[in-house]
Protein backbone atom coordinates (compact mmCIF):
# COMPACT_ATOMS: atom_id res chain seq x y z
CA UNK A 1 1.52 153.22 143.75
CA UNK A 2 4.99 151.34 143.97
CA UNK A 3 7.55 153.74 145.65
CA UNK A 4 11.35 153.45 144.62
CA UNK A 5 13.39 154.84 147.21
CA UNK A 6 16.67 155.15 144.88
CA UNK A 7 17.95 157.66 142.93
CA UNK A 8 19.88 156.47 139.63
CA UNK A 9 23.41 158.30 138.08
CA UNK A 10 24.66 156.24 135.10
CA UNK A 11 25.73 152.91 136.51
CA UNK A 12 25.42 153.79 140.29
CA UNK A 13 21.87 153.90 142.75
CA UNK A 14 21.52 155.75 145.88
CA UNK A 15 19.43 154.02 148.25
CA UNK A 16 17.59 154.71 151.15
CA UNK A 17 16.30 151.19 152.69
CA UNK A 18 14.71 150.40 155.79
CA UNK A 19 17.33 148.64 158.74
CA UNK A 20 14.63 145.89 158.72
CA UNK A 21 14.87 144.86 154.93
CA UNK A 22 18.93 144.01 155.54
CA UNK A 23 20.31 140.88 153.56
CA UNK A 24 23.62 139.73 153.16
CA UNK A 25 26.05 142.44 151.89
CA UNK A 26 27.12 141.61 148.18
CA UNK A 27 30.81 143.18 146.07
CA UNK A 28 29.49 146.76 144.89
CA UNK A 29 27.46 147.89 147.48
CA UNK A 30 28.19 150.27 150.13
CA UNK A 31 26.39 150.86 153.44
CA UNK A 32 25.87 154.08 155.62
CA UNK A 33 24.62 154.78 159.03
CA UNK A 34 24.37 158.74 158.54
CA UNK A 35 22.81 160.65 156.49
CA UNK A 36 24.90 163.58 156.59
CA UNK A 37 27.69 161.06 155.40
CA UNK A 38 25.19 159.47 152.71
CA UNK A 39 25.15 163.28 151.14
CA UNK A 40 28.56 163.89 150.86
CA UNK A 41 29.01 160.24 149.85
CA UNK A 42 26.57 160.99 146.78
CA UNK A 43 28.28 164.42 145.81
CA UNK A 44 31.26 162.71 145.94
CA UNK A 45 30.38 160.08 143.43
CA UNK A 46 28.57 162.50 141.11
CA UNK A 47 32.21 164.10 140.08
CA UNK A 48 33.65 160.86 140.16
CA UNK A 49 35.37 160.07 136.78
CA UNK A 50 34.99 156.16 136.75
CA UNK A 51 31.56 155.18 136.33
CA UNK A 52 31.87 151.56 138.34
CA UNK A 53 28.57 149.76 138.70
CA UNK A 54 27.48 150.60 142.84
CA UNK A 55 24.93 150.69 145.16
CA UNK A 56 25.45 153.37 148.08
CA UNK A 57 22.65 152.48 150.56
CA UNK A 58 21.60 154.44 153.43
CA UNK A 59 20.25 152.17 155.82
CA UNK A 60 17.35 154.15 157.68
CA UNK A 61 15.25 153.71 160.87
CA UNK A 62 12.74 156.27 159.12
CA UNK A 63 12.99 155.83 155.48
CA UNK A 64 9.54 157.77 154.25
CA UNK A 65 10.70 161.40 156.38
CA UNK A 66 14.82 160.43 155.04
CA UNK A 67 13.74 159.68 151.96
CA UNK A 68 11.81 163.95 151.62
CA UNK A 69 14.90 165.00 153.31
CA UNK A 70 17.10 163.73 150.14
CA UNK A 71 14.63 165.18 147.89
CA UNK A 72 14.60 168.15 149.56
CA UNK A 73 18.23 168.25 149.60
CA UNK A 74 18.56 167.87 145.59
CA UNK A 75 15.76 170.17 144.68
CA UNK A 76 17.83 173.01 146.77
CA UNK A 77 20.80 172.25 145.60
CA UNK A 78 20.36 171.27 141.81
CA UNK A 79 18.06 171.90 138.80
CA UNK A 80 14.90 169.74 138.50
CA UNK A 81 13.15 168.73 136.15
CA UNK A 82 10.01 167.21 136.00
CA UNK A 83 8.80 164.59 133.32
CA UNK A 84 6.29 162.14 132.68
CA UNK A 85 5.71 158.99 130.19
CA UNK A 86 3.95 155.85 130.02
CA UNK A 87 3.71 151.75 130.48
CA UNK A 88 0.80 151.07 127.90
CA UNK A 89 -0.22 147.85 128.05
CA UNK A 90 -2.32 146.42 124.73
CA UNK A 91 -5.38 144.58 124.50
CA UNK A 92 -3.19 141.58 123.83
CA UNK A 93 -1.09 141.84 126.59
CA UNK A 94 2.22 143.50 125.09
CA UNK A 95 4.27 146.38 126.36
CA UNK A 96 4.87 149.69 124.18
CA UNK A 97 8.59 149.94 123.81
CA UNK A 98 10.38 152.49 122.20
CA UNK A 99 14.57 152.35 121.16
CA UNK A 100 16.43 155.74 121.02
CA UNK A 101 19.96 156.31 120.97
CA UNK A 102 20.57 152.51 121.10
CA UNK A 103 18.58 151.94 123.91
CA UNK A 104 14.97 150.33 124.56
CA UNK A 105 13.21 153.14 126.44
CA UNK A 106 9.19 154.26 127.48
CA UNK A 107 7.67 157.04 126.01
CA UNK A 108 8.23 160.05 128.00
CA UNK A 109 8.72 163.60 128.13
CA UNK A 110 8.50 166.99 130.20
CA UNK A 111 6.02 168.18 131.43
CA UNK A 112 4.57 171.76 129.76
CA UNK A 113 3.43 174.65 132.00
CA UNK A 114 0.62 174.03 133.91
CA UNK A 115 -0.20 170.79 132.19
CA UNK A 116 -1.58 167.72 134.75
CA UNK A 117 1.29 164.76 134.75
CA UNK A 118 -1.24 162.65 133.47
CA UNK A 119 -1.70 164.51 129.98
CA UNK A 120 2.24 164.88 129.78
CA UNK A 121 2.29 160.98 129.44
CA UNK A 122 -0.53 161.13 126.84
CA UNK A 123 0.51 163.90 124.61
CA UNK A 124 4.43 162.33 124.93
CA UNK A 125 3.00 158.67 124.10
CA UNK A 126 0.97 160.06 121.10
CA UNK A 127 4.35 162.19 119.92
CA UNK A 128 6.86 159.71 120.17
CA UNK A 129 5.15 156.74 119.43
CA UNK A 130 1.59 158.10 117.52
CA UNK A 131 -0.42 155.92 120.05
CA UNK A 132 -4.03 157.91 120.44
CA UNK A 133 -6.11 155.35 121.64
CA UNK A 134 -5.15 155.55 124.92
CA UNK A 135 -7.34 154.76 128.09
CA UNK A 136 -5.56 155.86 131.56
CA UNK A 137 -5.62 153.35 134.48
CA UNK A 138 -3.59 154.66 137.14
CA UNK A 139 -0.64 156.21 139.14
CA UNK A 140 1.75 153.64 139.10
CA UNK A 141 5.29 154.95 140.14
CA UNK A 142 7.86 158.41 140.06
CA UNK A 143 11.77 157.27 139.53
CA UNK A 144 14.09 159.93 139.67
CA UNK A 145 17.75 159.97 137.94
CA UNK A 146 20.74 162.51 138.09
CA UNK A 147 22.38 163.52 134.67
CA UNK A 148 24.91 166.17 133.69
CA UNK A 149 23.61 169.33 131.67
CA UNK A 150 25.87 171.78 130.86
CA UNK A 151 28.41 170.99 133.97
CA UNK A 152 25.21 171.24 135.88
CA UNK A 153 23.33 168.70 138.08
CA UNK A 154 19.99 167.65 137.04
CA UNK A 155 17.59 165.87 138.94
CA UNK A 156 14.89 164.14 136.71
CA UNK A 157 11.95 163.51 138.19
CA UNK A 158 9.03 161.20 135.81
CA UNK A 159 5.94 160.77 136.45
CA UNK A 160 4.55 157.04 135.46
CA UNK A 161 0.86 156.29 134.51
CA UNK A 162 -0.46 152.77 133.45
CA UNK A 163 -2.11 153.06 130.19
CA UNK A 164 -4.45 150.15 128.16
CA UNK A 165 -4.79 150.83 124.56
CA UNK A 166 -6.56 149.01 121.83
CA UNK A 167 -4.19 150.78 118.89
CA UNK A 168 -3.33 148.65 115.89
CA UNK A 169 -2.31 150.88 113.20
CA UNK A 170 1.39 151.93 111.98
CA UNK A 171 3.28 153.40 114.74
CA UNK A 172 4.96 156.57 113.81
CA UNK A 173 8.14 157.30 115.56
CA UNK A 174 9.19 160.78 116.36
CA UNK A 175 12.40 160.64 114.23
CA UNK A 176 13.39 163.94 114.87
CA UNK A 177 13.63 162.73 119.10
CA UNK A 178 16.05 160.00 118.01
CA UNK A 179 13.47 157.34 118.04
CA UNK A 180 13.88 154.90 115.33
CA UNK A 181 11.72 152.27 116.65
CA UNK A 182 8.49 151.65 117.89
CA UNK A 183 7.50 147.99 119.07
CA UNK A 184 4.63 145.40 121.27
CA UNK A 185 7.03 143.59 123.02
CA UNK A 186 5.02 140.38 124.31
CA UNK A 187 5.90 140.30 128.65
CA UNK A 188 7.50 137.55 128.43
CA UNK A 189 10.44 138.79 126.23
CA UNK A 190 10.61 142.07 128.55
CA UNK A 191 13.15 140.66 129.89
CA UNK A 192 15.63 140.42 127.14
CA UNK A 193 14.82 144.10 126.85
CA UNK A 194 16.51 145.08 130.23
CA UNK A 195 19.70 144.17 129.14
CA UNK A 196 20.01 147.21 126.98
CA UNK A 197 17.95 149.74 128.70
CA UNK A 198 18.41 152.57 131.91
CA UNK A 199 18.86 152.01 134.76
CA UNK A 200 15.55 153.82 136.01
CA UNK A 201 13.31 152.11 133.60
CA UNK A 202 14.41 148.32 134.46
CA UNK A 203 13.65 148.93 138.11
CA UNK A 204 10.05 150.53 136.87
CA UNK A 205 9.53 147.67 134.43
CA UNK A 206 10.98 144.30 137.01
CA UNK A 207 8.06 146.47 139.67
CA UNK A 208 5.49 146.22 136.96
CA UNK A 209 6.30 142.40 136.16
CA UNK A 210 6.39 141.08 139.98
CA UNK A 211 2.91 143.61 140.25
C-alpha cells in the first residue's frame, strides 16, 4: 500500500509531511508548525476565489496520528463520499485510460450499499470502460480530494485496486458518464497523459511508475 498524505482542491494540496523529509522551500508552497493553524489555513483556502497553484504543508513530528486527526476533522465537518476505481494493467504492459470531460481519468465510481471496495472498482471498470476480464492483484492506494456540491464541501475518498486483464475486444465507453474515450496507453507515454489529468490521479499514477 502507498499512502498519500495530501488532500487535493482544484489546483491546491494540503500536506501533512514528516519534519524529517524537509527540502529546500520552493515559490508556491507554504509551511505550518500547528495544526490548529493548518485547519483554518485549509478552510480558508476552500472559499478562496482564485484558484493559484499551492502547496500548504503541515510539517509534523507525528504524521500517521495528524494525518487521522485531519480526516477526522473533514468527515465531522463535511459530506463524504466514498469511491473506488481501478489501475488495470494489460497483458502487454499498457495502462487503461479513460478521457471525460476533457480530461484523461481511471475508471472509478461510488461505492453502492454494502458493496466491498474491491467490487466497486470492478463493476465501475466493466461500466465505464466494458473491461470484464479482470483479475484483482492488490490494495494499492486511497487519495482523497475536496470538491464543491451544491455550496457544500465534499470530501472524496477512492479506493484504488491494481487490476491485470487479458481483454482485447472493443471497449465500450459509458457515453451517458461523459466518457468518450477508452484507450491502452503504453507506460512510457503515461507521462504525456499527466499533463491533462487531476490532480489526485497524477500523484496515484507518478506512485505507480516509481513502484
Amino acid at each position: 500500500m502507498s499512502q498519500i498524505y495530501k488532500v487535493f482542491f482544484n489546483n491546491i494540496f494540503f500536506e501533512i509531511k514528516p519534519l524529517s523529509k524537509f527540502k529546500s522551500k520552493d515559490d508556491c508552497s507554504r509551511y505550518i508548525d500547528s495544526f490548529n493553524k493548518f485547519i483554518f489555513i485549509i478552510n480558508d483556502e476552500l472559499y478562496e476565489k482564485n484558484f493559484k497553484e499551492k502547496q500548504i504543508i503541515y510539517r509534523s513530528s507525528d504524521i500517521v496520528n495528524d494525518w487521522l486527526k485531519l480526516l477526522d476533522y473533514f468527515k465531522k465537518k463535511h459530506n463524504i463520499i466514498i469511491a473506488s476505481g481501478g489501475i488495470v494493467e494489460s497483458d502487454t504492459d499498457k495502462i487503461l485510460f479513460i478521457h471525460r470531460h476533457n480530461f484523461w481519468d481511471l475508471p472509478k465510481g461510488k461505492v453502492e450499499k454494502n458493496e466491498k471496495f474491491e467490487i466497486t472498482a470492478q463493476r465501475e471498470i466493466f461500466e465505464e470502460c466494458g473491461v470484464d476480464q479482470l483479475d484483482l492483484k492488490k490494495f494499492f492506494a486511497k487519495t482523497f480530494h475536496i470538491y464543491f456540491e451544491k455550496k457544500k464541501v465534499i470530501l472524496k475518498e477512492t479506493n484504488w485496486y491494481l487490476f491485470n486483464s487479458s481483454y482485447s475486444k472493443t471497449f465500450k465507453p459509458q457515453f451517458d458518464e461523459g466518457i468518450n474515450k477508452v484507450e491502452w496507453v503504453c507506460k512510457s507515454e503515461i507521462k504525456c497523459k499527466l499533463n491533462k489529468t487531476y490532480s489526485s490521479i497524477k500523484e496515484l499514477l507518478n506512485i505507480y511508475l516509481r513502484n
